[in-house]
C-alpha atoms as a PDB file:
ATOM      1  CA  UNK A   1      -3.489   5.346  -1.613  1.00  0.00           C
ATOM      2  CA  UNK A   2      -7.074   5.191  -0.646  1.00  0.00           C
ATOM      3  CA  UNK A   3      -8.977   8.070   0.268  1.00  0.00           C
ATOM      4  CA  UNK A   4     -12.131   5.640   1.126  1.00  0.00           C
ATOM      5  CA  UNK A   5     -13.874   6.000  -2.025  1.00  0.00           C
ATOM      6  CA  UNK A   6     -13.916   9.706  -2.536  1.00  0.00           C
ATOM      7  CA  UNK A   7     -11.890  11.715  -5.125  1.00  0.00           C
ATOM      8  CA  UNK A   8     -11.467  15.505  -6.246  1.00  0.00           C
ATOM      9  CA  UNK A   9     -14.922  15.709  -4.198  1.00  0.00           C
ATOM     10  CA  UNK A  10     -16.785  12.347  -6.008  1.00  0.00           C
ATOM     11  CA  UNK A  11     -17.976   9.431  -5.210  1.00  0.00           C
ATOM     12  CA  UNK A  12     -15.989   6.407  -6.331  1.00  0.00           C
ATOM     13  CA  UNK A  13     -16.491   3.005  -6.767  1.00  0.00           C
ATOM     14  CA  UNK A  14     -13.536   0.364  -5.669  1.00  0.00           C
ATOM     15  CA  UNK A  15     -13.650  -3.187  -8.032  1.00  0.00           C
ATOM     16  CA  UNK A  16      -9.985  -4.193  -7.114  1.00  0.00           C
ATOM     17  CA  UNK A  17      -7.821  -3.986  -4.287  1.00  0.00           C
ATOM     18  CA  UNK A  18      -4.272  -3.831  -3.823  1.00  0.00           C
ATOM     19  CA  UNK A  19      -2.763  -5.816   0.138  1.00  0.00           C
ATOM     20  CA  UNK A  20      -0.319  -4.711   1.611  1.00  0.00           C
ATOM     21  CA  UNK A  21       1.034  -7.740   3.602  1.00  0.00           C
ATOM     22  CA  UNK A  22       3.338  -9.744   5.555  1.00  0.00           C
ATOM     23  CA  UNK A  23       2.854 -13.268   3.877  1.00  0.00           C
ATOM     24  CA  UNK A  24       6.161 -14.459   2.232  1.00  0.00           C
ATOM     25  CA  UNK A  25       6.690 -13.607  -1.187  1.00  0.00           C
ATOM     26  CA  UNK A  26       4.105 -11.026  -1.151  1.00  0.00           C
ATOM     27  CA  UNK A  27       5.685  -8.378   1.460  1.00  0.00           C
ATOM     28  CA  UNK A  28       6.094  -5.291  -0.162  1.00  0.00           C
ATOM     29  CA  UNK A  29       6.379  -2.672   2.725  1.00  0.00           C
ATOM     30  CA  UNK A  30       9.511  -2.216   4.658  1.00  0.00           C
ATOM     31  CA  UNK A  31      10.944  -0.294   7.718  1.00  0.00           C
ATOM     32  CA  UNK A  32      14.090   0.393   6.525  1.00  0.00           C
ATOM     33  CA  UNK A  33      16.815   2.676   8.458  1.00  0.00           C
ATOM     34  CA  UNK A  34      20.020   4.206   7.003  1.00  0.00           C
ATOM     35  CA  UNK A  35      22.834   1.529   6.291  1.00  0.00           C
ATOM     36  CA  UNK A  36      25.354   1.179   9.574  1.00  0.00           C
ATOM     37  CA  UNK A  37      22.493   3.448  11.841  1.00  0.00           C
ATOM     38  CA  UNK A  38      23.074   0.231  14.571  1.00  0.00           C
ATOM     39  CA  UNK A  39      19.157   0.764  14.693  1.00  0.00           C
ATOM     40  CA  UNK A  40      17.996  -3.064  14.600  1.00  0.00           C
ATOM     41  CA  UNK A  41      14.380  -2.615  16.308  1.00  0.00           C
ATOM     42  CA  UNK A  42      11.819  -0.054  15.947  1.00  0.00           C
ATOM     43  CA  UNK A  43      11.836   1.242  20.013  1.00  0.00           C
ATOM     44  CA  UNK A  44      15.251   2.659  18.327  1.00  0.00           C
ATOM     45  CA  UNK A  45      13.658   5.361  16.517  1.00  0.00           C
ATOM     46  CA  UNK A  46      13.392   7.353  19.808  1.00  0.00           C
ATOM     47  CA  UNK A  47      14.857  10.864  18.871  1.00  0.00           C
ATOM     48  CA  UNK A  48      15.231   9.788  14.832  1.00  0.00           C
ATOM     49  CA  UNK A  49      13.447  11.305  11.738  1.00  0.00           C
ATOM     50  CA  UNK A  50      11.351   8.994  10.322  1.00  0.00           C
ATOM     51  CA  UNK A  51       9.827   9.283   6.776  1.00  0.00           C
ATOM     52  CA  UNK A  52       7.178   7.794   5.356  1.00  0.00           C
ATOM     53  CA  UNK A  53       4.638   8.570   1.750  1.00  0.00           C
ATOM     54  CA  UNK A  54       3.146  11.478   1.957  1.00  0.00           C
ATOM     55  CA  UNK A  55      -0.846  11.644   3.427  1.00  0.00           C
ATOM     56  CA  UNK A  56      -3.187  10.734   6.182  1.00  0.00           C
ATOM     57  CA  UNK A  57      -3.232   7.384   6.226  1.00  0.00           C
ATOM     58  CA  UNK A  58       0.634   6.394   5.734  1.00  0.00           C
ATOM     59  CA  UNK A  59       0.978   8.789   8.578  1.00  0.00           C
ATOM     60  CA  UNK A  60      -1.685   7.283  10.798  1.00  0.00           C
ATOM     61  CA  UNK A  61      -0.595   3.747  10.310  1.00  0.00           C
ATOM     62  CA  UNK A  62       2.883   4.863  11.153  1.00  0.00           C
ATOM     63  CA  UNK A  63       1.671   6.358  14.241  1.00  0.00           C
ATOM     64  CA  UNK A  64       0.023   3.213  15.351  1.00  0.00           C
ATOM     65  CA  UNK A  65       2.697   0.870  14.619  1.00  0.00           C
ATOM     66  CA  UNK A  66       4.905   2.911  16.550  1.00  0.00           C
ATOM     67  CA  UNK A  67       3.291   3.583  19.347  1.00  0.00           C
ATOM     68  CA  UNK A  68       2.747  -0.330  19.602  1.00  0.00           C
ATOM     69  CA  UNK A  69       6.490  -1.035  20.157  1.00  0.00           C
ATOM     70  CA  UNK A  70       6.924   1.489  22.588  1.00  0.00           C
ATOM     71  CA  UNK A  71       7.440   4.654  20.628  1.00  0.00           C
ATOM     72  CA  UNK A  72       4.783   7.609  20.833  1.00  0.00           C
ATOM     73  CA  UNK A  73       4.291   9.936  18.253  1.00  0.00           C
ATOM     74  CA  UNK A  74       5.561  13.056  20.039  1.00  0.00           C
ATOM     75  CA  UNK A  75       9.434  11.215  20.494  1.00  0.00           C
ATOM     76  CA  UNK A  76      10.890  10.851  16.758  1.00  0.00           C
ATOM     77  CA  UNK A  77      10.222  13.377  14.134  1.00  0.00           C
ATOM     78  CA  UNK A  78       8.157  12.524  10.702  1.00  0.00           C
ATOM     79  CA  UNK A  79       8.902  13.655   7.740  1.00  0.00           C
ATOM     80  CA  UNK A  80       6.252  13.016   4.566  1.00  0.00           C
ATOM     81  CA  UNK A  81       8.669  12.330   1.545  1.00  0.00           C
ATOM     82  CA  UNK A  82       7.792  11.366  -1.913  1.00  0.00           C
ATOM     83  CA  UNK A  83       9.326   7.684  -3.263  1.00  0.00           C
ATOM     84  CA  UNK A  84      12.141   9.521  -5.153  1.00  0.00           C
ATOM     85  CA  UNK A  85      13.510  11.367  -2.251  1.00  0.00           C
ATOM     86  CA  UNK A  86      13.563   8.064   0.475  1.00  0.00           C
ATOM     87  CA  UNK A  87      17.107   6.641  -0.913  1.00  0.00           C
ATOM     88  CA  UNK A  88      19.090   9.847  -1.491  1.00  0.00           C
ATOM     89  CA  UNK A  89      17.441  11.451   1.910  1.00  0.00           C
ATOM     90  CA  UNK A  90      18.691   8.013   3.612  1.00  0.00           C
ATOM     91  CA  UNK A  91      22.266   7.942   1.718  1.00  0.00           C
ATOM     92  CA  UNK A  92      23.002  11.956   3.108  1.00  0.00           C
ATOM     93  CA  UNK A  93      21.699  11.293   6.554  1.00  0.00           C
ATOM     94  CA  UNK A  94      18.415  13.841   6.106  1.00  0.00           C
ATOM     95  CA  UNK A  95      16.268  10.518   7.857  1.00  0.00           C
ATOM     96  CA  UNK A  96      17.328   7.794   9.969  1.00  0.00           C
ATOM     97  CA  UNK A  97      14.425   5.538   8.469  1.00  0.00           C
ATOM     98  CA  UNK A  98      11.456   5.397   6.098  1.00  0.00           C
ATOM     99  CA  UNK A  99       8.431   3.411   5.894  1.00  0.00           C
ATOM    100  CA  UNK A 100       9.354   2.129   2.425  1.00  0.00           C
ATOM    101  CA  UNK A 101       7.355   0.002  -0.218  1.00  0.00           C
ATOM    102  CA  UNK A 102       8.025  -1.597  -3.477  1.00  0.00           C
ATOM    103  CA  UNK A 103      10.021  -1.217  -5.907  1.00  0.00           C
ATOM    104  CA  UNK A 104      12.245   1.724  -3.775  1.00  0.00           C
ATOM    105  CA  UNK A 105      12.289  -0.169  -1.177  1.00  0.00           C
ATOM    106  CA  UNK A 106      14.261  -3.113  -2.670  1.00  0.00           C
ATOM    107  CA  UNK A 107      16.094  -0.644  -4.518  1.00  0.00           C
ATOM    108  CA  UNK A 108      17.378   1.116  -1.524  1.00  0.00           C
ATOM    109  CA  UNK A 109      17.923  -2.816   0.124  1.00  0.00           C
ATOM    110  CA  UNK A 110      19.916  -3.917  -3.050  1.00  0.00           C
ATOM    111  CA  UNK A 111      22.082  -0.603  -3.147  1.00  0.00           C
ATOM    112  CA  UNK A 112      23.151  -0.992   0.525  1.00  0.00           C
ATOM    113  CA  UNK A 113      22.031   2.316   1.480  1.00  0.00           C
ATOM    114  CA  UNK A 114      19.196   0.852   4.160  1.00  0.00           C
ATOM    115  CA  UNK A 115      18.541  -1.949   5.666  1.00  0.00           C
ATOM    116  CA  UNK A 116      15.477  -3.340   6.825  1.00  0.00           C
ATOM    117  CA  UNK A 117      14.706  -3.923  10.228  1.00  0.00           C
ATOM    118  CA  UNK A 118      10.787  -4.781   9.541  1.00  0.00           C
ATOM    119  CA  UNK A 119       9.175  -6.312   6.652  1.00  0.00           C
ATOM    120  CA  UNK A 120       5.512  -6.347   6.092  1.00  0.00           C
ATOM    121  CA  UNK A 121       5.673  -2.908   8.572  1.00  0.00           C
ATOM    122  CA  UNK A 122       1.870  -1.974   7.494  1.00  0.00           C
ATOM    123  CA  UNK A 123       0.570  -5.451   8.385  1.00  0.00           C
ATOM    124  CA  UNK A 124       1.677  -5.044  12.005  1.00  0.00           C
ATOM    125  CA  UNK A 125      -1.464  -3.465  12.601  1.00  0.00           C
ATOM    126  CA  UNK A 126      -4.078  -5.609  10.977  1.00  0.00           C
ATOM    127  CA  UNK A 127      -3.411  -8.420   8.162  1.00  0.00           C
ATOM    128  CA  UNK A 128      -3.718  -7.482   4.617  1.00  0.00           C
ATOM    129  CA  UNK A 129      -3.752  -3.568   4.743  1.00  0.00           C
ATOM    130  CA  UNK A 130      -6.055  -2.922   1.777  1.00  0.00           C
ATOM    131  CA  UNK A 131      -4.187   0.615   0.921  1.00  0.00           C
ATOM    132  CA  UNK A 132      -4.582   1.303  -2.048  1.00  0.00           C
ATOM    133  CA  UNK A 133      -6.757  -0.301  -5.492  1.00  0.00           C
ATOM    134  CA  UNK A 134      -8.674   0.707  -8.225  1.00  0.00           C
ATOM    135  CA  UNK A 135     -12.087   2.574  -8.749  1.00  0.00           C
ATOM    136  CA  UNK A 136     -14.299   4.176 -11.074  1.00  0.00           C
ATOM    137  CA  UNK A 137     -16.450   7.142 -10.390  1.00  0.00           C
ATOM    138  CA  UNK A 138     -20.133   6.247  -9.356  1.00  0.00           C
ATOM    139  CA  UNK A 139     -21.370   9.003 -12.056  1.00  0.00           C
ATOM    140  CA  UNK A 140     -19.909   7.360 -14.527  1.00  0.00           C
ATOM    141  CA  UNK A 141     -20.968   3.592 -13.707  1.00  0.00           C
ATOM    142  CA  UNK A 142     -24.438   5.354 -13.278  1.00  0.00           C
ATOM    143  CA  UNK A 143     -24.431   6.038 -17.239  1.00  0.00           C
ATOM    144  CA  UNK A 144     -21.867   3.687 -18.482  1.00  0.00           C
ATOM    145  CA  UNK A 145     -22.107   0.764 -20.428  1.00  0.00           C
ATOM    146  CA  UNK A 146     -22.654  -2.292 -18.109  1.00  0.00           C
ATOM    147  CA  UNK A 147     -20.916  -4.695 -21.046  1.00  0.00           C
ATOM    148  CA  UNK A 148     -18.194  -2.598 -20.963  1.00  0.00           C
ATOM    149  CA  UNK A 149     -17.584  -2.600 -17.087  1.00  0.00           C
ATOM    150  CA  UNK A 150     -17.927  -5.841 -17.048  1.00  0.00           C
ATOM    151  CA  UNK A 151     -15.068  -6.234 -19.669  1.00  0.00           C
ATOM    152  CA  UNK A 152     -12.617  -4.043 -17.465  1.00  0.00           C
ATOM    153  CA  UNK A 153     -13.441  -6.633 -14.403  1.00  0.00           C
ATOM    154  CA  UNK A 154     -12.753  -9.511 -16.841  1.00  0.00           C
ATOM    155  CA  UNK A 155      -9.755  -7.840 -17.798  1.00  0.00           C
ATOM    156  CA  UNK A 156      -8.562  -7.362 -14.218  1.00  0.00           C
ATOM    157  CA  UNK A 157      -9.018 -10.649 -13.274  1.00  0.00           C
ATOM    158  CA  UNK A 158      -7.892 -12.333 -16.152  1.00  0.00           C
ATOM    159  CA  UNK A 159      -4.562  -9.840 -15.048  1.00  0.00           C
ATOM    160  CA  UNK A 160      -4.881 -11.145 -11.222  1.00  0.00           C
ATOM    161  CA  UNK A 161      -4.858 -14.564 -12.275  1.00  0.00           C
ATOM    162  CA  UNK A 162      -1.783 -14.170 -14.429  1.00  0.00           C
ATOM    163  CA  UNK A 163       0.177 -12.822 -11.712  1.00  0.00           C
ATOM    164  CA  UNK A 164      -0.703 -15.702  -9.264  1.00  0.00           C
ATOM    165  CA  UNK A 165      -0.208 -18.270 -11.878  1.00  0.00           C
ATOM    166  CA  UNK A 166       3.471 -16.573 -13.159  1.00  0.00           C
ATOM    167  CA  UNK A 167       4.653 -13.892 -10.941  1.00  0.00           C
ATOM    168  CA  UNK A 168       8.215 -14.319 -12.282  1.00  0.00           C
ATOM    169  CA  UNK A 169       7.302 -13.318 -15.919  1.00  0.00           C
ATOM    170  CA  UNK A 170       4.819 -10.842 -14.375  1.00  0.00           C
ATOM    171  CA  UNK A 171       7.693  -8.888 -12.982  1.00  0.00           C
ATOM    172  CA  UNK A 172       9.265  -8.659 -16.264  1.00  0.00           C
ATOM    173  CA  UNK A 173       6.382  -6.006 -17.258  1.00  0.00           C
ATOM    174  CA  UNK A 174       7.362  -3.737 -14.398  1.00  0.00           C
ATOM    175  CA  UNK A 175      10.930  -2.964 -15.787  1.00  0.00           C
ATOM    176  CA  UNK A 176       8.840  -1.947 -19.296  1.00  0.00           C
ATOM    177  CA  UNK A 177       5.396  -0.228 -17.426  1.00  0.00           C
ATOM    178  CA  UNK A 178       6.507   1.379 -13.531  1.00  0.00           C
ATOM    179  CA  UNK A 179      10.438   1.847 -14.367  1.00  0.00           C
ATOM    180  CA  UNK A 180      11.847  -0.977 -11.986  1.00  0.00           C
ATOM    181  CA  UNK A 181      15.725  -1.396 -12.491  1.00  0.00           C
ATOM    182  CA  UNK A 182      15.968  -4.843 -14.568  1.00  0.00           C
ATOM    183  CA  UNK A 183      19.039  -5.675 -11.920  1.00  0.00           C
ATOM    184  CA  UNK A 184      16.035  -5.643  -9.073  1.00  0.00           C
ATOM    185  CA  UNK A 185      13.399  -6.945 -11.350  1.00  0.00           C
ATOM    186  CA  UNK A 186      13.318 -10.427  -9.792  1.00  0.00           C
ATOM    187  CA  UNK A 187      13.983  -9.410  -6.194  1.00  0.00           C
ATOM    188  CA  UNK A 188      11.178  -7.431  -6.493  1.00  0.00           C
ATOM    189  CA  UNK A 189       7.848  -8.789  -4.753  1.00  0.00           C
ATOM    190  CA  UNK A 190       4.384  -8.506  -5.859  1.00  0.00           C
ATOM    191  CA  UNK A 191       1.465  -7.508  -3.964  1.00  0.00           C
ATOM    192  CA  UNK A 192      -1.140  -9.091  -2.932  1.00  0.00           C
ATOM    193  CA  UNK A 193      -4.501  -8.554  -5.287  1.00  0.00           C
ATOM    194  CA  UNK A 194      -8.517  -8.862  -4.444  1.00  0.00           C
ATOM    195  CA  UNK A 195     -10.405  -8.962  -7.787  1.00  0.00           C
ATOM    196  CA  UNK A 196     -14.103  -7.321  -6.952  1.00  0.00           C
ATOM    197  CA  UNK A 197     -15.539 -11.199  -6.260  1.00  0.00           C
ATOM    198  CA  UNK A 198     -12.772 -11.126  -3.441  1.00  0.00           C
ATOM    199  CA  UNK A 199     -13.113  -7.992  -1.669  1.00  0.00           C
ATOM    200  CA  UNK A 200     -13.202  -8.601   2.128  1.00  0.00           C
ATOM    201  CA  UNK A 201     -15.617  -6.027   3.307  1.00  0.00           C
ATOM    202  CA  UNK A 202     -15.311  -6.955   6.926  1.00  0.00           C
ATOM    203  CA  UNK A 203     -11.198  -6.318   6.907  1.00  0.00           C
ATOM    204  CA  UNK A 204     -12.125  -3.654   4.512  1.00  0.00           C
ATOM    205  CA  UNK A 205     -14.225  -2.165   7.197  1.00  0.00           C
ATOM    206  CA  UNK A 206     -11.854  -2.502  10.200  1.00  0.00           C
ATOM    207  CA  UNK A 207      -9.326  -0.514   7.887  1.00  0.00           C
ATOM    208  CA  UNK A 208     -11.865   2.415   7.519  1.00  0.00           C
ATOM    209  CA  UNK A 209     -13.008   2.319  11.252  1.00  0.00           C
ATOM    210  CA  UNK A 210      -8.833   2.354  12.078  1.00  0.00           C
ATOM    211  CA  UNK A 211      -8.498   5.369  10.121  1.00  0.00           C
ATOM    212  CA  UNK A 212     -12.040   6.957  11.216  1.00  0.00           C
ATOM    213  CA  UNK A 213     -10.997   6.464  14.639  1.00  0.00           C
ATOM    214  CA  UNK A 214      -7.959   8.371  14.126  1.00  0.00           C
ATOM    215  CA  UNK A 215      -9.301  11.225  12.511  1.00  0.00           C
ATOM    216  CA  UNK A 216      -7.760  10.288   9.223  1.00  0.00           C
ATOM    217  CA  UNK A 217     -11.431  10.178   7.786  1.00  0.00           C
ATOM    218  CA  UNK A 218     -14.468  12.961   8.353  1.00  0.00           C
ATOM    219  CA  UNK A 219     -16.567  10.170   9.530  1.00  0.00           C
ATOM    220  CA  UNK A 220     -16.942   6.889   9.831  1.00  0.00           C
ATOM    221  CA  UNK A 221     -18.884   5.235   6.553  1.00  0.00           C
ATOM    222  CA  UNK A 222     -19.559   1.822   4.815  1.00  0.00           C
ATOM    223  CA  UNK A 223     -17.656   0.037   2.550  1.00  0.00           C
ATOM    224  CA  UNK A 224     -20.595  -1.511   1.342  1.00  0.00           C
ATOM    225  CA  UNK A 225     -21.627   1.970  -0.040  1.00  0.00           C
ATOM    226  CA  UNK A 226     -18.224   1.715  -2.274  1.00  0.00           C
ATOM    227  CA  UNK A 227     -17.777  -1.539  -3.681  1.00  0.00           C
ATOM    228  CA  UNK A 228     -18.799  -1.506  -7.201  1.00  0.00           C
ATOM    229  CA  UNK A 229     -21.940  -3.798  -8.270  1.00  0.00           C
ATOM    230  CA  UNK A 230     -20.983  -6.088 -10.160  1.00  0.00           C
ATOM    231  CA  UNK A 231     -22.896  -6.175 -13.329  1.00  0.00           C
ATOM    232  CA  UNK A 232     -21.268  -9.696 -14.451  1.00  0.00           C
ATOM    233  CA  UNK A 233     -23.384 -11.313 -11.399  1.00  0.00           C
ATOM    234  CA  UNK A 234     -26.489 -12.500 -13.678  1.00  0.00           C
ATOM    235  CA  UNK A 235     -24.335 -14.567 -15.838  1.00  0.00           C
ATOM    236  CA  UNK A 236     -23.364 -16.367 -12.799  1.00  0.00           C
END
């Protein structure tokens, strides 16, 4: 997950983001709560344990999203839980629901152990959550070979537009590359991709503000001051 450009203590670059979103075929964040809770909305989760990825801004978006449908932070417990521990936390009753994404989150669908009561959860806030992405370190693009960059962004996109063009053989890769079961390989969805021509910097900005607002961030900044220049423009 983005920590707005800064990691380890240096200043990073961002040249591809990753959506988080509710459009169909592309949702890959769920709420999902424990099969046979009877919890079918989120005002349920009064009095529950709620988990969620561990850091600032999961937490802060689940906050928000909550507090929206009529549940404030102080009335439900979270929990921060790494990816591995949401199923088998769910399956011995340790949470009542987790804010889930892919692939454990069709995982824990497919093995009947949750069930989700809100897809595209992030997006309830603001449309096409840019959370997380790629970036390189400004020291390095500072001293690095522009040709080279600019064959990692042609790379990327050349990867983007694969994906849009054939998501069903993409998928195929993740069973090989992220260890996705091949029996939830297909029900798995893909997320939504911005290659560095794409970026929306305004939704990119309300993101930061939401999270500078909220304390998630030291201070409000820019995301102008951490997209990566693009040193493929001048062919253009």
């Amino acid at each position: 997950m983005f920590d707005i450009g800064h990691v380890a203590g240096k200043k990073h670059l961002v040249f591809c983001v990753n959506l988080y979103s509710n459009t169909a075929g592309h949702i890959t964040d769920h709420l999902i709560v424990r099969r046979g809770s009877g919890i079918t909305h989120l005002s349920q989760l009064r009095g529950k344990k709620v988990a969620s990825f561990p850091g600032s801004v999961n937490r802060i978006f689940c906050f928000l999203i909550l507090e929206k449908h009529g549940v404030p932070r102080d009335t439900y417990e979270y929990i921060e839980l790494l990816p591995t521990d949401w199923q088998p936390a769910l399956q011995t009753g340790q949470i009542d629901a987790v804010s889930a994404i892919e692939p454990s989150a069709t995982q824990i669908i497919k093995d009947k152990v949750g069930e989700s009561i809100f897809p595209g959860f992030y997006a309830d806030l603001m449309p096409d959550v840019p959370l997380a992405g790629h970036w390189i370190s400004a020291d390095f693009y500072s001293r690095a070979n522009k040709k080279q960059i600019a064959a990692i962004l042609d790379i990327y996109d050349k990867t983007i537009d694969f994906c849009r063009k054939d998501p069903e053989t993409a998928k195929k890769y993740l069973t090989k590359y992220a260890n996705v079961r091949e029996d939830i390989q297909t029900d798995v969805n893909l997320n939504l991709w911005e290659k560095l021509s794409e970026i929306d910097t305004s939704q990119f900005q309300k993101f930061i503000d939401i999270l500078a607002e909220n304390k998630a961030l030291q201070s409000k900044v820019s995301i102008r001051d951490y997209i990566l220049p693009d040193p493929r423009a001048s062919r253009r």
